[in-house]
N, C-alpha and C. Protein backbone atom coordinates (compact mmCIF):
# COMPACT_ATOMS: atom_id res chain seq x y z
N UNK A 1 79.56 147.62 75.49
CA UNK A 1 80.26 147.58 74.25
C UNK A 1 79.36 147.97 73.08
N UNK A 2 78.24 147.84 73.28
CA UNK A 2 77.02 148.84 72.06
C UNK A 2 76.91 149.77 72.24
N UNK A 3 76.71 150.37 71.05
CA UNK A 3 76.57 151.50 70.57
C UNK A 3 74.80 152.55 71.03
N UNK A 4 75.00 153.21 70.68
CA UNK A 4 73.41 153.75 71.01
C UNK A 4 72.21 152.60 69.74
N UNK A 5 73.06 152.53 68.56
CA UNK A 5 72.03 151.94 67.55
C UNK A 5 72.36 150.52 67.75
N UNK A 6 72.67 149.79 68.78
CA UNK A 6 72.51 148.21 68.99
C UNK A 6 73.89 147.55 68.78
N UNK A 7 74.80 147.96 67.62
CA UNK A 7 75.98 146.92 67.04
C UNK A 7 77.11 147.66 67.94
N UNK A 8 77.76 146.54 68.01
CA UNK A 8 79.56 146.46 68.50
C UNK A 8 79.87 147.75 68.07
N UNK A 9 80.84 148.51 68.95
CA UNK A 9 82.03 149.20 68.92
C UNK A 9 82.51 148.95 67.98
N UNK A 10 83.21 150.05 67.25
CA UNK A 10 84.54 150.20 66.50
C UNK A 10 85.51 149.10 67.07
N UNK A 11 86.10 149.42 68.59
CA UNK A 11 86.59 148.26 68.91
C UNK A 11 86.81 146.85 68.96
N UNK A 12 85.43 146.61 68.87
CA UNK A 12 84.85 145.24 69.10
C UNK A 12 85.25 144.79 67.54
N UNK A 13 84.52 145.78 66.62
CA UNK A 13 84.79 144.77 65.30
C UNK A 13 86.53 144.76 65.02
N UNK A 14 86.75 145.74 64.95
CA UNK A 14 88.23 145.55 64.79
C UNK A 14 89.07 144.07 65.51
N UNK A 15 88.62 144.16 66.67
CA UNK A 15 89.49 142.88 67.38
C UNK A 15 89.05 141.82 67.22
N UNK A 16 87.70 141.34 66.43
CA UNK A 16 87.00 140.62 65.80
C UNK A 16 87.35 140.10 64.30
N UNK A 17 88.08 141.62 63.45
CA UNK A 17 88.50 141.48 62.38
C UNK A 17 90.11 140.75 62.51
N UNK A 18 90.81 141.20 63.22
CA UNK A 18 91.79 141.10 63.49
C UNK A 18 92.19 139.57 64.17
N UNK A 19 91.14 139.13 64.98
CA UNK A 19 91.04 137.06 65.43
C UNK A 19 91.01 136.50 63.58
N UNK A 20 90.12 137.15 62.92
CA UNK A 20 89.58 136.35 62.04
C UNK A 20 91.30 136.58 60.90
N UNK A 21 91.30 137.46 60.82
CA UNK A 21 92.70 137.50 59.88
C UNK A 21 94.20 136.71 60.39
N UNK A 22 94.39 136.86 61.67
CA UNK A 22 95.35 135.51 62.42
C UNK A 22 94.74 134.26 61.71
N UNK A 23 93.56 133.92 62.56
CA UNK A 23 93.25 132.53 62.54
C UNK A 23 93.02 131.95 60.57
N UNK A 24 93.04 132.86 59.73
CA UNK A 24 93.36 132.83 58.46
C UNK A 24 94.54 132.12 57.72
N UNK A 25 95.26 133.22 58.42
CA UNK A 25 96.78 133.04 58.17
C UNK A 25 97.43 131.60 58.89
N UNK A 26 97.05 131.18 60.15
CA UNK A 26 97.38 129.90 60.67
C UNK A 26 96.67 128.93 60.25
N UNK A 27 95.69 128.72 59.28
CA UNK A 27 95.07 127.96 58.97
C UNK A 27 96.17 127.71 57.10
N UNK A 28 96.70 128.85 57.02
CA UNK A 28 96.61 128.82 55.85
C UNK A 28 98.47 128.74 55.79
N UNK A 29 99.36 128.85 56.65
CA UNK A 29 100.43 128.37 57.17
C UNK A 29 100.51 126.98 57.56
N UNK A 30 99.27 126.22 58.44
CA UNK A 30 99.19 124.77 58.69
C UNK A 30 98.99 124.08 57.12
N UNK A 31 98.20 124.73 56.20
CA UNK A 31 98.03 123.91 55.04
C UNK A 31 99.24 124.22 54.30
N UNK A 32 100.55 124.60 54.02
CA UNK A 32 101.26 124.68 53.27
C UNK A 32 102.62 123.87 54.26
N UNK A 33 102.44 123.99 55.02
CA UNK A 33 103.56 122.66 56.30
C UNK A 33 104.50 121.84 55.39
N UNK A 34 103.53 121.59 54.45
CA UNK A 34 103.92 119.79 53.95
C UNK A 34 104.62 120.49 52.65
N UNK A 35 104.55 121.20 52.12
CA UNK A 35 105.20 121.83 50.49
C UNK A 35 106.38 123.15 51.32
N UNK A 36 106.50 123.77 52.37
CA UNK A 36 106.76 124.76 52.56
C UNK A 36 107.89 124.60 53.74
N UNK A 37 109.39 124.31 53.45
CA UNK A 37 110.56 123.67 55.12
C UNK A 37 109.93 125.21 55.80
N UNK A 38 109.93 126.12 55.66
CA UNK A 38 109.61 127.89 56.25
C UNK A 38 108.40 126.72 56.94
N UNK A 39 107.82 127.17 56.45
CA UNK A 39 105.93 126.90 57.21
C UNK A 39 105.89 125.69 58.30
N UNK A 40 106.69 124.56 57.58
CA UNK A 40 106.47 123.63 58.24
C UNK A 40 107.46 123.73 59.86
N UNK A 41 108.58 124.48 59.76
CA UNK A 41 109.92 124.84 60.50
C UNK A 41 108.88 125.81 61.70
N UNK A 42 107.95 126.48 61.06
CA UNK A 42 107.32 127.72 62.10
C UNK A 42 106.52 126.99 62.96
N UNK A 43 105.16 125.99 62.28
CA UNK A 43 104.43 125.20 62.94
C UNK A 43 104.71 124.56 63.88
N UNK A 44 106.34 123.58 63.53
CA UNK A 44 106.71 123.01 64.76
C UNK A 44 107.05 123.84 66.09
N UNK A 45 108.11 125.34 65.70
CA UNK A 45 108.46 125.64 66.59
C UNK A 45 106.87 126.51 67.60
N UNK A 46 106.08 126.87 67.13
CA UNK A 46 104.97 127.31 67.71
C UNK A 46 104.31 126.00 68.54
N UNK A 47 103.91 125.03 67.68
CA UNK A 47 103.58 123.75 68.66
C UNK A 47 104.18 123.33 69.49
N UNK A 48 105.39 123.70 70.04
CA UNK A 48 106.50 123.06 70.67
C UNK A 48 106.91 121.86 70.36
N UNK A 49 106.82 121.80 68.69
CA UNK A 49 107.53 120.30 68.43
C UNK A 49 106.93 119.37 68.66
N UNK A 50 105.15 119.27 68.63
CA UNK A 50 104.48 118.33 68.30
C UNK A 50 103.81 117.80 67.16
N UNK A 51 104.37 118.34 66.42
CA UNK A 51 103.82 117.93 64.57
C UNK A 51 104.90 116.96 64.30
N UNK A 52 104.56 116.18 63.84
CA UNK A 52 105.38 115.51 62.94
C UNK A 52 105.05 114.72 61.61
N UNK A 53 105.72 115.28 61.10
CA UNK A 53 106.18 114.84 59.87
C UNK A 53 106.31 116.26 58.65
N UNK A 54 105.95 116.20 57.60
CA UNK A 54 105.89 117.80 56.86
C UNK A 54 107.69 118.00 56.34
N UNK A 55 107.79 118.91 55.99
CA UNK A 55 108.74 119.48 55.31
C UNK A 55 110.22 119.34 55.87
N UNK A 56 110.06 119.56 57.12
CA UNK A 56 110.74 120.01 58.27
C UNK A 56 111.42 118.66 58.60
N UNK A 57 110.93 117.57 58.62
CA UNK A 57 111.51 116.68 59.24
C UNK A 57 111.52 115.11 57.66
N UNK A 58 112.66 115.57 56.99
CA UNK A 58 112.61 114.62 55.33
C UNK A 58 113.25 113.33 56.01
């Protein structure tokens, strides 16, 4: 996966960039749960309905 000059592939960073921008966005979807029925409605259905409490369930 290196290059002749030592660093990651094009590939590599990209799918590297691309973990880090998900795991962003779900971090940043879990913190709005509690202000947000959308956010909090997505979290549960992704957890399979192990969150409780938040927006979703008044």
């Amino acid at each position: 996966m290196a290059d002749a000059s030592g660093g990651p592939s094009f590939l590599a960073r990209l799918v590297l960039i691309l973990l880090g921008v998900a795991f962003l966005g779900a971090a940043w979807v879990w913190h709005q749960k509690d202000k947000d029925p959308n956010a909090a409605r997505l979290v549960e259905r992704v957890s399979g309905g192990r969150v409780h409490g938040g927006a979703a369930n008044p």
